[in-house]
Structures are given as structure tokens and as C-alpha cells.
PDB file of N, CA and C in Angstrom:
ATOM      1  N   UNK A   1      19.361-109.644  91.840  1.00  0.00           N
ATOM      2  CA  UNK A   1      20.498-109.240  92.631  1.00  0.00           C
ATOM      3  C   UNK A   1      21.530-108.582  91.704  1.00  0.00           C
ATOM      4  N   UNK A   2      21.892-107.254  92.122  1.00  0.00           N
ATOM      5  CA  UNK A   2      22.303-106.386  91.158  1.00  0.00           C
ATOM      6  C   UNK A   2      24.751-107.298  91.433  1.00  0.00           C
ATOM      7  N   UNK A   3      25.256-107.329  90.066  1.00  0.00           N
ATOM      8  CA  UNK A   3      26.537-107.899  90.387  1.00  0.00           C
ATOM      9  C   UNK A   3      27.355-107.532  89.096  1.00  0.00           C
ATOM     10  N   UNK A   4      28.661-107.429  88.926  1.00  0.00           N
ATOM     11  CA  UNK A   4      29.470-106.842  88.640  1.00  0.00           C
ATOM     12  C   UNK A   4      30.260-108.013  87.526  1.00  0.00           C
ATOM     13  N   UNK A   5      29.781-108.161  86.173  1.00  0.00           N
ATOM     14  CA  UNK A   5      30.498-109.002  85.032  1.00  0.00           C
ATOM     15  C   UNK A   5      31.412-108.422  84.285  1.00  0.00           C
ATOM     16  N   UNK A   6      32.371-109.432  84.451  1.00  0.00           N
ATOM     17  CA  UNK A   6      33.785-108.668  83.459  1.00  0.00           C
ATOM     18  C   UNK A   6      33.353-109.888  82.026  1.00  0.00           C
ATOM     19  N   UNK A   7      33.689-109.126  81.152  1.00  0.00           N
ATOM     20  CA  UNK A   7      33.636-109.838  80.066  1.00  0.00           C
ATOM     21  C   UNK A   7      34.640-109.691  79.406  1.00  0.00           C
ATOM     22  N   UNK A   8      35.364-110.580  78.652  1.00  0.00           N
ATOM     23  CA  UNK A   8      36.573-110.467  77.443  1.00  0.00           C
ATOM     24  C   UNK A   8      36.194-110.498  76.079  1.00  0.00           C
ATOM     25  N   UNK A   9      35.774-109.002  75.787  1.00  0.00           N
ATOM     26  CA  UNK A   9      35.274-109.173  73.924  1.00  0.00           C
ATOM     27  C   UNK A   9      36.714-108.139  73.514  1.00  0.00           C
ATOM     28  N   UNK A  10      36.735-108.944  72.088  1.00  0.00           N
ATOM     29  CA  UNK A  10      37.634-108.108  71.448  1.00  0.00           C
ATOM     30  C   UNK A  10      36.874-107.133  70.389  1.00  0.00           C
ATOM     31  N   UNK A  11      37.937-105.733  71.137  1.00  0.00           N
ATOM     32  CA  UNK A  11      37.129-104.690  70.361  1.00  0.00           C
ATOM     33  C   UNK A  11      38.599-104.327  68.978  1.00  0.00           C
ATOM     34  N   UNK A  12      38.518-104.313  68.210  1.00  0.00           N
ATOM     35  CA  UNK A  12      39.565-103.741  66.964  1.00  0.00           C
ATOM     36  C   UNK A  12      39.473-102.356  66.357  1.00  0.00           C
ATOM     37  N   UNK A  13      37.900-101.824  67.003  1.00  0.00           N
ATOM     38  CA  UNK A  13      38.184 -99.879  66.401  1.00  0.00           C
ATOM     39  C   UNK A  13      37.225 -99.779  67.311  1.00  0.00           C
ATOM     40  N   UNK A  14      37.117 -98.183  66.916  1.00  0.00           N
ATOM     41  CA  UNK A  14      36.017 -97.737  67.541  1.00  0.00           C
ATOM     42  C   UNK A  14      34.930 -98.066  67.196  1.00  0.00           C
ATOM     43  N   UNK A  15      34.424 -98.612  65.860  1.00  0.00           N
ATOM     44  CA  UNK A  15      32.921 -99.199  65.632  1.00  0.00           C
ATOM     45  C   UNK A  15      32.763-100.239  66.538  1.00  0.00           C
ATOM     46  N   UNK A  16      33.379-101.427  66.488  1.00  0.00           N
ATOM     47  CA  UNK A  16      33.391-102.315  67.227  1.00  0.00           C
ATOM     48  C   UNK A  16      32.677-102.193  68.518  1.00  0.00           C
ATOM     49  N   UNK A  17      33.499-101.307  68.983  1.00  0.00           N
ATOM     50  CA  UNK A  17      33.506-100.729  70.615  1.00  0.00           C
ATOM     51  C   UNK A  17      31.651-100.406  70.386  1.00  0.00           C
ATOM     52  N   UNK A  18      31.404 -99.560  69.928  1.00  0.00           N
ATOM     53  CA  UNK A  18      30.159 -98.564  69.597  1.00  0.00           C
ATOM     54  C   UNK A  18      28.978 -99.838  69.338  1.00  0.00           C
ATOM     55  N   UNK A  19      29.464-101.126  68.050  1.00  0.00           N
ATOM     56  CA  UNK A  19      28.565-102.231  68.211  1.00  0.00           C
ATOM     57  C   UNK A  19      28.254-102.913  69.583  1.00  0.00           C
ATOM     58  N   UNK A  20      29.137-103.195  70.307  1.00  0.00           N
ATOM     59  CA  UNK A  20      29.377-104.098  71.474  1.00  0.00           C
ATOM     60  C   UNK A  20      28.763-103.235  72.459  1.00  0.00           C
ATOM     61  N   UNK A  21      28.395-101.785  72.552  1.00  0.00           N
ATOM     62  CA  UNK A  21      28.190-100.878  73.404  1.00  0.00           C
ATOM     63  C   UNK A  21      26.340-100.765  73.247  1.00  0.00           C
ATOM     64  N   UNK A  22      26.026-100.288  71.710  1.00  0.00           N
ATOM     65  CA  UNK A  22      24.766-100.900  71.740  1.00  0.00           C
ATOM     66  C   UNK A  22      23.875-102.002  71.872  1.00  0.00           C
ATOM     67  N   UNK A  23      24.533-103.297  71.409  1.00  0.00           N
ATOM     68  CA  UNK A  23      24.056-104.497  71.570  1.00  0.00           C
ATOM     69  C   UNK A  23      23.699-104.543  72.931  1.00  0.00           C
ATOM     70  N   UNK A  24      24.585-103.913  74.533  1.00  0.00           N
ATOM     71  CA  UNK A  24      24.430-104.594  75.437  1.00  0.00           C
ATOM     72  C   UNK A  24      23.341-103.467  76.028  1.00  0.00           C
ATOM     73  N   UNK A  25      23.204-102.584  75.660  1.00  0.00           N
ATOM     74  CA  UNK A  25      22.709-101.368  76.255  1.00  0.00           C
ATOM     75  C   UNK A  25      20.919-101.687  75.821  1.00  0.00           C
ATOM     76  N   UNK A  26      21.027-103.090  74.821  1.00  0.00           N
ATOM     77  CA  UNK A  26      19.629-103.415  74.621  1.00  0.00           C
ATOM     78  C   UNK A  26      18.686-104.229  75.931  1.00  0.00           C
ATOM     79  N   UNK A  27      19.663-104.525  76.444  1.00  0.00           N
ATOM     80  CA  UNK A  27      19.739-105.638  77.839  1.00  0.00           C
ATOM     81  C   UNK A  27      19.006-104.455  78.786  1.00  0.00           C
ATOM     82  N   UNK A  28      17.795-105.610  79.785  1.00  0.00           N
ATOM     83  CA  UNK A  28      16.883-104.846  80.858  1.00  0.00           C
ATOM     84  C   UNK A  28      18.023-104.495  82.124  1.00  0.00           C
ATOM     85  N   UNK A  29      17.845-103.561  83.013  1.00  0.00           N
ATOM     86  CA  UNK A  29      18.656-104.034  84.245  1.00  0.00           C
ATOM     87  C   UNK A  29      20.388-104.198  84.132  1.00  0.00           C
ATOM     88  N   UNK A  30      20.500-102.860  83.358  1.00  0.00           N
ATOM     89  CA  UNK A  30      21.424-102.200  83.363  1.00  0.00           C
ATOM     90  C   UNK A  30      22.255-101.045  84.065  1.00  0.00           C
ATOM     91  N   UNK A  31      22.771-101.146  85.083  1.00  0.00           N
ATOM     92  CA  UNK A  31      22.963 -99.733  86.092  1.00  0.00           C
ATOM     93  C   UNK A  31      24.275 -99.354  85.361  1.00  0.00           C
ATOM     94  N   UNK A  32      25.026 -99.485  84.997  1.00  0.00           N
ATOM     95  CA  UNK A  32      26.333 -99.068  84.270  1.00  0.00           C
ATOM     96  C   UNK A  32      27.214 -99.955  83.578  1.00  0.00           C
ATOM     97  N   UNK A  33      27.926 -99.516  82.600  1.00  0.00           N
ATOM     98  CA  UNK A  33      29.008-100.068  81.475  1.00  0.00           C
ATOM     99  C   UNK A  33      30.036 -99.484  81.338  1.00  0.00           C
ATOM    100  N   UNK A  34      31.168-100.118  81.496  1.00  0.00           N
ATOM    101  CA  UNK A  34      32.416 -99.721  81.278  1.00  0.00           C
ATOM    102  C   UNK A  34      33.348-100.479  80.400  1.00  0.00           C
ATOM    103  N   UNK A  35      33.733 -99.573  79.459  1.00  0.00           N
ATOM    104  CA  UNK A  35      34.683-100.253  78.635  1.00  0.00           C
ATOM    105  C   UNK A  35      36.601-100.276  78.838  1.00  0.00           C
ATOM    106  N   UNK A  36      37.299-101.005  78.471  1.00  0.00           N
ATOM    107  CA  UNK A  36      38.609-100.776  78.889  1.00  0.00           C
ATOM    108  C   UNK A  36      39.097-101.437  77.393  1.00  0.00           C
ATOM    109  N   UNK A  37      39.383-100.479  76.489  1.00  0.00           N
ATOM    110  CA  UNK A  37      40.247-101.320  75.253  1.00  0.00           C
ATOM    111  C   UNK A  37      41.634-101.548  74.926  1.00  0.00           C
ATOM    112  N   UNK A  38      42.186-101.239  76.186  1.00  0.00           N
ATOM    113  CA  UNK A  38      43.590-101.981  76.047  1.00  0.00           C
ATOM    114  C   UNK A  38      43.668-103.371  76.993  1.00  0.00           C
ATOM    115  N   UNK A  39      42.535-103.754  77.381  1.00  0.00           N
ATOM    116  CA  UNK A  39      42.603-104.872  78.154  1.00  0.00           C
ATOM    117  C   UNK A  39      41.342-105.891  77.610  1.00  0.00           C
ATOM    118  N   UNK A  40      41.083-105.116  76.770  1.00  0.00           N
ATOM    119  CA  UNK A  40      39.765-105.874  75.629  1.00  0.00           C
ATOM    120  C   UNK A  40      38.532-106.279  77.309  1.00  0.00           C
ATOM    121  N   UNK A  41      38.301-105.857  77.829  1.00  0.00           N
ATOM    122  CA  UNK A  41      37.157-106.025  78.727  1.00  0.00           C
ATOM    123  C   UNK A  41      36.494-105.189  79.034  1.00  0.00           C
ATOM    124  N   UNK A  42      35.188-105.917  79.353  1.00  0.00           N
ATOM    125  CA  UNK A  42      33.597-104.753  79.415  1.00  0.00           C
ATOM    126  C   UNK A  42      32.982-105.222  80.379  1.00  0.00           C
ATOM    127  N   UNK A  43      33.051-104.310  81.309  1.00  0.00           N
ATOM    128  CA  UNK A  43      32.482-104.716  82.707  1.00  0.00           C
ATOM    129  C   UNK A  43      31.182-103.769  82.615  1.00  0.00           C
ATOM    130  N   UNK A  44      29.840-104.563  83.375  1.00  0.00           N
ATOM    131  CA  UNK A  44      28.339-104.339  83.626  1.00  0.00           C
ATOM    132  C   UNK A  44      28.415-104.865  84.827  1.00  0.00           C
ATOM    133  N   UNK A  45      27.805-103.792  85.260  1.00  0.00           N
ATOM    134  CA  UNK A  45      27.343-103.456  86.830  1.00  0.00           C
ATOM    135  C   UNK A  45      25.497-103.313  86.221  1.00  0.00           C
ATOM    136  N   UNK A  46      24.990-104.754  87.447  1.00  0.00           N
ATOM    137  CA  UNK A  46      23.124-104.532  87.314  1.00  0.00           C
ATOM    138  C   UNK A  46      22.799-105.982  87.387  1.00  0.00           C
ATOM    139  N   UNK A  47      21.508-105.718  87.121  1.00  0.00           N
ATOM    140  CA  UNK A  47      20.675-107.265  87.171  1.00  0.00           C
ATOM    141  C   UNK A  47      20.772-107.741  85.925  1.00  0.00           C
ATOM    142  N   UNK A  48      21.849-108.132  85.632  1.00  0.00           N
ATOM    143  CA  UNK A  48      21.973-109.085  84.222  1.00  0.00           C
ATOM    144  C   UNK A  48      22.499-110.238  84.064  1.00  0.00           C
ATOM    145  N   UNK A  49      21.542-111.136  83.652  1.00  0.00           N
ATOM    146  CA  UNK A  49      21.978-112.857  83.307  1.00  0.00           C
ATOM    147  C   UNK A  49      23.476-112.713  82.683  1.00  0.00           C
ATOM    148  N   UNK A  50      24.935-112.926  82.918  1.00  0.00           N
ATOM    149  CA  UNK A  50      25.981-113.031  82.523  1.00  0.00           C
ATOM    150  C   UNK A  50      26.039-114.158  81.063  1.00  0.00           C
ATOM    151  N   UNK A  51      25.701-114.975  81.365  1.00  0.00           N
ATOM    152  CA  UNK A  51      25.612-115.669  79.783  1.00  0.00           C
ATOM    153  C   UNK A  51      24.709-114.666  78.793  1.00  0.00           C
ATOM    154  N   UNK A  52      23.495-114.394  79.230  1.00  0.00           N
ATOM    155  CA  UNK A  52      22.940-113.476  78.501  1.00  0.00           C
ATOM    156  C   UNK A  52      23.596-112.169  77.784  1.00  0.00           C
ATOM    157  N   UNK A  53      24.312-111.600  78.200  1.00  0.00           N
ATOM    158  CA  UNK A  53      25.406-110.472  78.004  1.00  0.00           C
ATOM    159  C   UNK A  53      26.327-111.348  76.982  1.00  0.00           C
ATOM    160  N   UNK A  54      27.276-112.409  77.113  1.00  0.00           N
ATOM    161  CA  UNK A  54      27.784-113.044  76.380  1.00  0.00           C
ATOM    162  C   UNK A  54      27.038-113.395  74.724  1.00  0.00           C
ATOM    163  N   UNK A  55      25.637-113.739  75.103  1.00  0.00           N
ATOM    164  CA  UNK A  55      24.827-114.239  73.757  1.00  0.00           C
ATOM    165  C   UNK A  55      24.743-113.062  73.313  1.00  0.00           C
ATOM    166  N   UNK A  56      24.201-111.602  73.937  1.00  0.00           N
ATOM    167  CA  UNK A  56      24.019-110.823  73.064  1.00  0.00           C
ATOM    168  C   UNK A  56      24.939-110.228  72.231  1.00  0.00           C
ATOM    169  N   UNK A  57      26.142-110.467  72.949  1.00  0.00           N
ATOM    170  CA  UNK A  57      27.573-109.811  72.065  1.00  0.00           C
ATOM    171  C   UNK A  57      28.173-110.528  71.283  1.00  0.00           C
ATOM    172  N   UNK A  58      27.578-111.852  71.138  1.00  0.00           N
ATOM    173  CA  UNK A  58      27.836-113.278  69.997  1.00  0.00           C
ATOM    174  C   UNK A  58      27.189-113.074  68.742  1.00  0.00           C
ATOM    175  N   UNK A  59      25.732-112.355  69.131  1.00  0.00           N
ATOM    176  CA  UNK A  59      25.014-112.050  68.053  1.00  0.00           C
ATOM    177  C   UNK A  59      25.355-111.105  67.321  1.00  0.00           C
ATOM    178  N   UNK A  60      25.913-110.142  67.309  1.00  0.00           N
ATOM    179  CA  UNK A  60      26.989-108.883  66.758  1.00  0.00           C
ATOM    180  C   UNK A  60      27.686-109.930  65.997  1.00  0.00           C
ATOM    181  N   UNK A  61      28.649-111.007  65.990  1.00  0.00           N
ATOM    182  CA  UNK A  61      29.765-111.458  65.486  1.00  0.00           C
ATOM    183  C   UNK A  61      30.816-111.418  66.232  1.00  0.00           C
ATOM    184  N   UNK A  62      30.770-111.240  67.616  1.00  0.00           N
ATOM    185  CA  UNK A  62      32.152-110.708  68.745  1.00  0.00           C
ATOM    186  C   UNK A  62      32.093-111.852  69.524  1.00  0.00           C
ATOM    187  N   UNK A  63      33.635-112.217  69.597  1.00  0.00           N
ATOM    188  CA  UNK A  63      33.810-113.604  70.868  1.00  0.00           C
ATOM    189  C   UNK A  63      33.447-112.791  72.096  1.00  0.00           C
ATOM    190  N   UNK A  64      32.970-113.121  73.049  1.00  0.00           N
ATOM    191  CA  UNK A  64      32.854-113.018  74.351  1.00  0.00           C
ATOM    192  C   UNK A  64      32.785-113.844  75.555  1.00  0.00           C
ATOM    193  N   UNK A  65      33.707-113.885  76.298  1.00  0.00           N
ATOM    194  CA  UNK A  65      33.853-114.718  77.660  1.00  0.00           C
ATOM    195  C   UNK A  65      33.802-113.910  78.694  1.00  0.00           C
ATOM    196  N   UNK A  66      33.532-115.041  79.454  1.00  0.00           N
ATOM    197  CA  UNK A  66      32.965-114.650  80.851  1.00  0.00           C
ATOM    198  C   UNK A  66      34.270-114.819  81.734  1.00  0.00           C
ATOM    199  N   UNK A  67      34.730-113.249  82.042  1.00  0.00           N
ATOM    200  CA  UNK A  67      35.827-113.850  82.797  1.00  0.00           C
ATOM    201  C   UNK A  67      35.564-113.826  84.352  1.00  0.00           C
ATOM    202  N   UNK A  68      34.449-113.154  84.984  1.00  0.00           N
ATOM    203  CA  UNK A  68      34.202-113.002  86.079  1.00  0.00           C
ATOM    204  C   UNK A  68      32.860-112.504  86.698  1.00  0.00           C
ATOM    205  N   UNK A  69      32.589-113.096  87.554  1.00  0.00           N
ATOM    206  CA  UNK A  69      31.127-112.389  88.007  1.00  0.00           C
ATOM    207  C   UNK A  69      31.227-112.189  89.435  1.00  0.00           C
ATOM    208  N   UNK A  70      30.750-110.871  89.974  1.00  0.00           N
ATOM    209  CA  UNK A  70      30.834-110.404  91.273  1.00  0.00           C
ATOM    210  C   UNK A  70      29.916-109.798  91.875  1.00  0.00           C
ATOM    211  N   UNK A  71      29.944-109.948  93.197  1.00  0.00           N
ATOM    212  CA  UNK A  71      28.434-108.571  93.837  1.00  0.00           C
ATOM    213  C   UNK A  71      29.695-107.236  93.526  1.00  0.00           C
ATOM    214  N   UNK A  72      28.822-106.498  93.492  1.00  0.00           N
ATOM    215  CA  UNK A  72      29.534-104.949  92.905  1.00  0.00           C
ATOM    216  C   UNK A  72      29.968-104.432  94.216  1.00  0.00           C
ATOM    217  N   UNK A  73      31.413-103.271  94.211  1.00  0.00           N
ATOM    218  CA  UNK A  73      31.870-102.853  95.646  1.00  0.00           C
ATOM    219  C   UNK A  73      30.910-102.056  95.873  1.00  0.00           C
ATOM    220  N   UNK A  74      30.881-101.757  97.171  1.00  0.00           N
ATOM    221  CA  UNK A  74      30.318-100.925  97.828  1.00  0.00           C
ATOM    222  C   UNK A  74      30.897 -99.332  97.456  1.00  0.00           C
ATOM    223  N   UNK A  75      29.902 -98.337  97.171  1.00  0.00           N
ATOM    224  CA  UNK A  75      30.680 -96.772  96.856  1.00  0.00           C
ATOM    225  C   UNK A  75      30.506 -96.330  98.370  1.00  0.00           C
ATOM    226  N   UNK A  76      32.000 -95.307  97.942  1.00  0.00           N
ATOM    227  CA  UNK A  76      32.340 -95.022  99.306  1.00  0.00           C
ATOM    228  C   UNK A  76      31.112 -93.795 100.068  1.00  0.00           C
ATOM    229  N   UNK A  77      31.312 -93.868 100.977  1.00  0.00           N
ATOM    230  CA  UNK A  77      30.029 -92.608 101.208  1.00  0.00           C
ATOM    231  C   UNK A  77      30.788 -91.223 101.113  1.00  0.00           C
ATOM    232  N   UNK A  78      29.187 -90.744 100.650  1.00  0.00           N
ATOM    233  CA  UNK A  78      29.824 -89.017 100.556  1.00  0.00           C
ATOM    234  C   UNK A  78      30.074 -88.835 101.828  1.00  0.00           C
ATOM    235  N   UNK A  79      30.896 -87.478 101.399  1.00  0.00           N
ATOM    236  CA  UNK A  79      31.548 -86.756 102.467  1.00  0.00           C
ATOM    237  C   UNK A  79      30.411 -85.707 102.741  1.00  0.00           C
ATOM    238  N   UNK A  80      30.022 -85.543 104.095  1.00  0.00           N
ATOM    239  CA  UNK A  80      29.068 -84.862 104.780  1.00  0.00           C
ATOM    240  C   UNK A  80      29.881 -82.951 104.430  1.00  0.00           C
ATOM    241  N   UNK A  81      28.861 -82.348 104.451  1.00  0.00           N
ATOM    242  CA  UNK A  81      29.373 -80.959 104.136  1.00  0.00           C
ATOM    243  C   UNK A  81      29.543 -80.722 105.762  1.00  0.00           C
ATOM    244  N   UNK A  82      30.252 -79.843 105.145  1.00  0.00           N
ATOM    245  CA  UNK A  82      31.502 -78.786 106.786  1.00  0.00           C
ATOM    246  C   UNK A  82      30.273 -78.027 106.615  1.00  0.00           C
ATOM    247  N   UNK A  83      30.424 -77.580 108.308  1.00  0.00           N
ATOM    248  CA  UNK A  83      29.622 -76.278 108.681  1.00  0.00           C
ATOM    249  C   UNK A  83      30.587 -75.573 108.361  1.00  0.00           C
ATOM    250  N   UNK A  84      30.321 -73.874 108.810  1.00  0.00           N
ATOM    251  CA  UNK A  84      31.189 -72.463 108.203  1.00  0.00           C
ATOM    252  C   UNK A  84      32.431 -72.964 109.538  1.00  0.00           C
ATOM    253  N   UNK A  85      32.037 -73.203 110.616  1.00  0.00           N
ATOM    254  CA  UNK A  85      33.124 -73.377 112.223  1.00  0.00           C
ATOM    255  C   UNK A  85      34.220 -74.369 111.411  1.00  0.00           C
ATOM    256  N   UNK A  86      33.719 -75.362 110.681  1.00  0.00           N
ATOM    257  CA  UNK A  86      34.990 -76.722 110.579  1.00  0.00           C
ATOM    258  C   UNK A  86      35.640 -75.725 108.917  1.00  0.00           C
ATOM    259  N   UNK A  87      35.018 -75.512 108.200  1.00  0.00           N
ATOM    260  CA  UNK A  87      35.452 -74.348 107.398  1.00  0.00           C
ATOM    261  C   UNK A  87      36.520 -73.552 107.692  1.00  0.00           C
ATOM    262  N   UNK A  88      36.573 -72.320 108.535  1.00  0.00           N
ATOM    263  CA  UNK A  88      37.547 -71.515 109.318  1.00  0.00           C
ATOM    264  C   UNK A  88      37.213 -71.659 110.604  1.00  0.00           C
ATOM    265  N   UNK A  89      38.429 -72.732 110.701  1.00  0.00           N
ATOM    266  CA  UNK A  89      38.750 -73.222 111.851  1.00  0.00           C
ATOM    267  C   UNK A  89      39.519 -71.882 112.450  1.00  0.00           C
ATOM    268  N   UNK A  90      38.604 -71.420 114.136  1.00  0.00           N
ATOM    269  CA  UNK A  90      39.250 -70.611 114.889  1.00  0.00           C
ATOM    270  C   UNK A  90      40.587 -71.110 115.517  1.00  0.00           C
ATOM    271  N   UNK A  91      41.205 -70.205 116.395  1.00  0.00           N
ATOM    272  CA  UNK A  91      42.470 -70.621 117.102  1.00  0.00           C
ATOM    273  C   UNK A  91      42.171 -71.435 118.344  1.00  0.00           C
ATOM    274  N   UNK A  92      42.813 -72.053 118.851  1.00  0.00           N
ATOM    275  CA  UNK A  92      42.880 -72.797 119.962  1.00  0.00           C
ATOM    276  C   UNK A  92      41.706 -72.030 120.912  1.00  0.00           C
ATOM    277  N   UNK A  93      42.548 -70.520 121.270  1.00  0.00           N
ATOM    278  CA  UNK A  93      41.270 -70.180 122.370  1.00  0.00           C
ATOM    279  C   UNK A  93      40.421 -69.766 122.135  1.00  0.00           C
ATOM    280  N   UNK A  94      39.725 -69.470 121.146  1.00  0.00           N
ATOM    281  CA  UNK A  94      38.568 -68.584 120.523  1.00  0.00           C
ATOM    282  C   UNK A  94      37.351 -69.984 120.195  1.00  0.00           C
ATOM    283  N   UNK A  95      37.974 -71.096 120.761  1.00  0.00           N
ATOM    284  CA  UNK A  95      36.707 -72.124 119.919  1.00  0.00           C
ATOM    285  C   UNK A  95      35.501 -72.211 120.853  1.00  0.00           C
ATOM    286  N   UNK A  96      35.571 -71.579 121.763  1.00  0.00           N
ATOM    287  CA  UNK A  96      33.937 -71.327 122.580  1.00  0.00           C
ATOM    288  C   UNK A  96      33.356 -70.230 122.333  1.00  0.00           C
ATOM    289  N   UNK A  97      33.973 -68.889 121.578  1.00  0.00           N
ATOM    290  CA  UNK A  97      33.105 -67.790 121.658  1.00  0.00           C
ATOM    291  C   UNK A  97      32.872 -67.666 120.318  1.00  0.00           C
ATOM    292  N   UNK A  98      33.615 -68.387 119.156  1.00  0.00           N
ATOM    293  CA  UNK A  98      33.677 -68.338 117.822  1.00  0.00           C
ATOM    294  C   UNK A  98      33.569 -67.583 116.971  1.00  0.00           C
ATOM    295  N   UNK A  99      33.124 -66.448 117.616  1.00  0.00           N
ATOM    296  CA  UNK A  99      33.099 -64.747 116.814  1.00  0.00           C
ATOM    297  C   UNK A  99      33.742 -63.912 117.415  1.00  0.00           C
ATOM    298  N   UNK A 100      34.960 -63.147 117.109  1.00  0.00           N
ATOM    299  CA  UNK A 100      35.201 -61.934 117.856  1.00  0.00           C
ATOM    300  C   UNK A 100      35.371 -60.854 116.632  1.00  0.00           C
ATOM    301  N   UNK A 101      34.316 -59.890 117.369  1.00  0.00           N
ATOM    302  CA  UNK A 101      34.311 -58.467 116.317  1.00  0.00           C
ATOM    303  C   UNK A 101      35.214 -57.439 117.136  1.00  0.00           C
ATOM    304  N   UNK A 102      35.978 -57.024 116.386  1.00  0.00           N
ATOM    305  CA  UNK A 102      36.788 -56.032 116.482  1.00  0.00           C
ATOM    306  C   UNK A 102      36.564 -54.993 116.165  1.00  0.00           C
ATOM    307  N   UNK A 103      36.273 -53.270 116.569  1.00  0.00           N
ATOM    308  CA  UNK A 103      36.047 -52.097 115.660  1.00  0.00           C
ATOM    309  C   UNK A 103      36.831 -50.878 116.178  1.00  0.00           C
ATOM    310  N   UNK A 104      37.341 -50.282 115.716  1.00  0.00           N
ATOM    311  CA  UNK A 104      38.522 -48.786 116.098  1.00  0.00           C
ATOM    312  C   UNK A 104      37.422 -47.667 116.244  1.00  0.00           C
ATOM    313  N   UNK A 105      37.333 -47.154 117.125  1.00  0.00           N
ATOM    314  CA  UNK A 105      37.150 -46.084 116.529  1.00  0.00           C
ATOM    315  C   UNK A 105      37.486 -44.555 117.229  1.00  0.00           C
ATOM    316  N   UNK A 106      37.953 -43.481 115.880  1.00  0.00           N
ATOM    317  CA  UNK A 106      39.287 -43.047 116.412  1.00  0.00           C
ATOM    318  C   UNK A 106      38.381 -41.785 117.661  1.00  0.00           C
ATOM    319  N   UNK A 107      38.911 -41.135 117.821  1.00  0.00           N
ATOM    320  CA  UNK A 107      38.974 -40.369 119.354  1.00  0.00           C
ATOM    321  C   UNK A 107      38.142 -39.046 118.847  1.00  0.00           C
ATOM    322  N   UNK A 108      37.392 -38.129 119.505  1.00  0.00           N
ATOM    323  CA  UNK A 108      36.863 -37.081 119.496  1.00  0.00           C
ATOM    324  C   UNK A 108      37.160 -36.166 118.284  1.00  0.00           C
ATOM    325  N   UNK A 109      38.007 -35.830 118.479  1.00  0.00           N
ATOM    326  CA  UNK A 109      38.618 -35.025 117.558  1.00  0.00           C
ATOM    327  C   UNK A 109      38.989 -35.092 116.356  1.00  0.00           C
ATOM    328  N   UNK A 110      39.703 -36.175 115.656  1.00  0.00           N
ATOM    329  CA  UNK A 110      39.631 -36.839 114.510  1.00  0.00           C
ATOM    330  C   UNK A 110      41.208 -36.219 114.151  1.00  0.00           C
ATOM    331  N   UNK A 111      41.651 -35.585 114.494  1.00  0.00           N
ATOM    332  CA  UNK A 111      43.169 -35.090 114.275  1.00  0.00           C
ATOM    333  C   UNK A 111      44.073 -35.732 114.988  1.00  0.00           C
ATOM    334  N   UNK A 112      45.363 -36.079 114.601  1.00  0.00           N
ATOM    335  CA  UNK A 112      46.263 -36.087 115.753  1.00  0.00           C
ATOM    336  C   UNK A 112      47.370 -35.067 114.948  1.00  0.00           C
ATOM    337  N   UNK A 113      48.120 -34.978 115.916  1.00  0.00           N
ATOM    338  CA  UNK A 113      49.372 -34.479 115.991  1.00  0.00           C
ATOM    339  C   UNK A 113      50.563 -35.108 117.340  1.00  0.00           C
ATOM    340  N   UNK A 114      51.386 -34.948 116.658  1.00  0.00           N
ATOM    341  CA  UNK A 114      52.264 -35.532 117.509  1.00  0.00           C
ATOM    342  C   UNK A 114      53.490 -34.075 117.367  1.00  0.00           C
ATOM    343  N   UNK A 115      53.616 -33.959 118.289  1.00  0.00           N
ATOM    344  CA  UNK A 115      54.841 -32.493 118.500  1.00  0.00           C
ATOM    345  C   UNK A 115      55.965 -33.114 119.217  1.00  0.00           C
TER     346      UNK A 115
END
């Protein structure tokens, strides 16, 4: 059952971060990792034993606690694509015939004059 672990490791540089990032990335049943280093927590989203995640980031030399375990939110659903009509939206009265072609064209002669 895929669920959502926050963990509290302290990261102090970027190696750190980069150790703690490979160690867990050794772990089966991994769907995503996120790091946050101003709040020292590393949240995994997947099928992973939560103590297990903890041992593996112990073995590095890094404290790690378990501050939380969750089923993961639901992502929101995509947004269905617009046809070309919801696209350019016609005017009020034109939404039953949805095309109007317009064309000039000028008179016999092709001159005017006006006297």
C-alpha cells in the first residue's frame, strides 16, 4: 500500500543532502522524494517500510525520525482539453450556427467615384 513518510533527518550541506538522497533511493518501491532543508524533512511517497527508511539513513551516520506516516493525497485531475467552440467562445447569438463567413465583394466595375 503505496503512503506518504515525513522523516526528520538533519541535513548540514549539500553532501549530506546528496548522502541521505542516495542511501534512500537504494530502497525498492519508491514513487517519489522530496527534500525540504529548511525544515530538515524528507518526505517518500511509495511502498516503503517507514522504519526501514529510518535504518537506512542511520546507516549513513544521520539521526532520523519518523515524524509521520500517511496514505498519499489524491492528485488533482487533469484538466480535460477545450474544443476550438470553448476556445473562442462565440457571442450570445451566434452559439447555434458557430461559423459565420463574411466576404465583400466589390461591384462590376471596380471603380467608384463619387461626384
Amino acid at each position: 500500500m503505496k503512503q506518504k513518510t515525513v522523516l526528520r533527518v538533519c541535513f548540514n550541506c549539500r553532501k549530506c543532502k546528496t548522502a541521505v538522497l542516495k542511501a534512500v533511493a537504494k530502497l525498492e518501491g519508491i514513487d517519489s522524494v522530496a527534500v525540504d532543508a529548511e525544515k530538515w524533512t524528507l518526505t517518500v511517497v511509495g511502498n516503503v517500510d517507514p522504519v526501514r527508511l529510518a535504518e537506512q539513513i542511520r546507516k549513513i551516520g544521520k539521526g532520523a525520525e519518523i515524524m509521520s506516516v500517511e496514505p498519499p493525497k489524491p492528485n488533482p485531475p487533469e484538466p480535460k482539453e477545450k474544443s476550438e467552440v470553448e476556445l473562442n467562445p462565440l457571442p450570445t447569438c451566434c452559439k447555434e450556427c458557430h461559423l459565420v463567413v463574411v466576404r465583400y465583394f466589390p461591384y462590376e466595375g471596380g471603380f467608384c467615384s463619387i461626384l
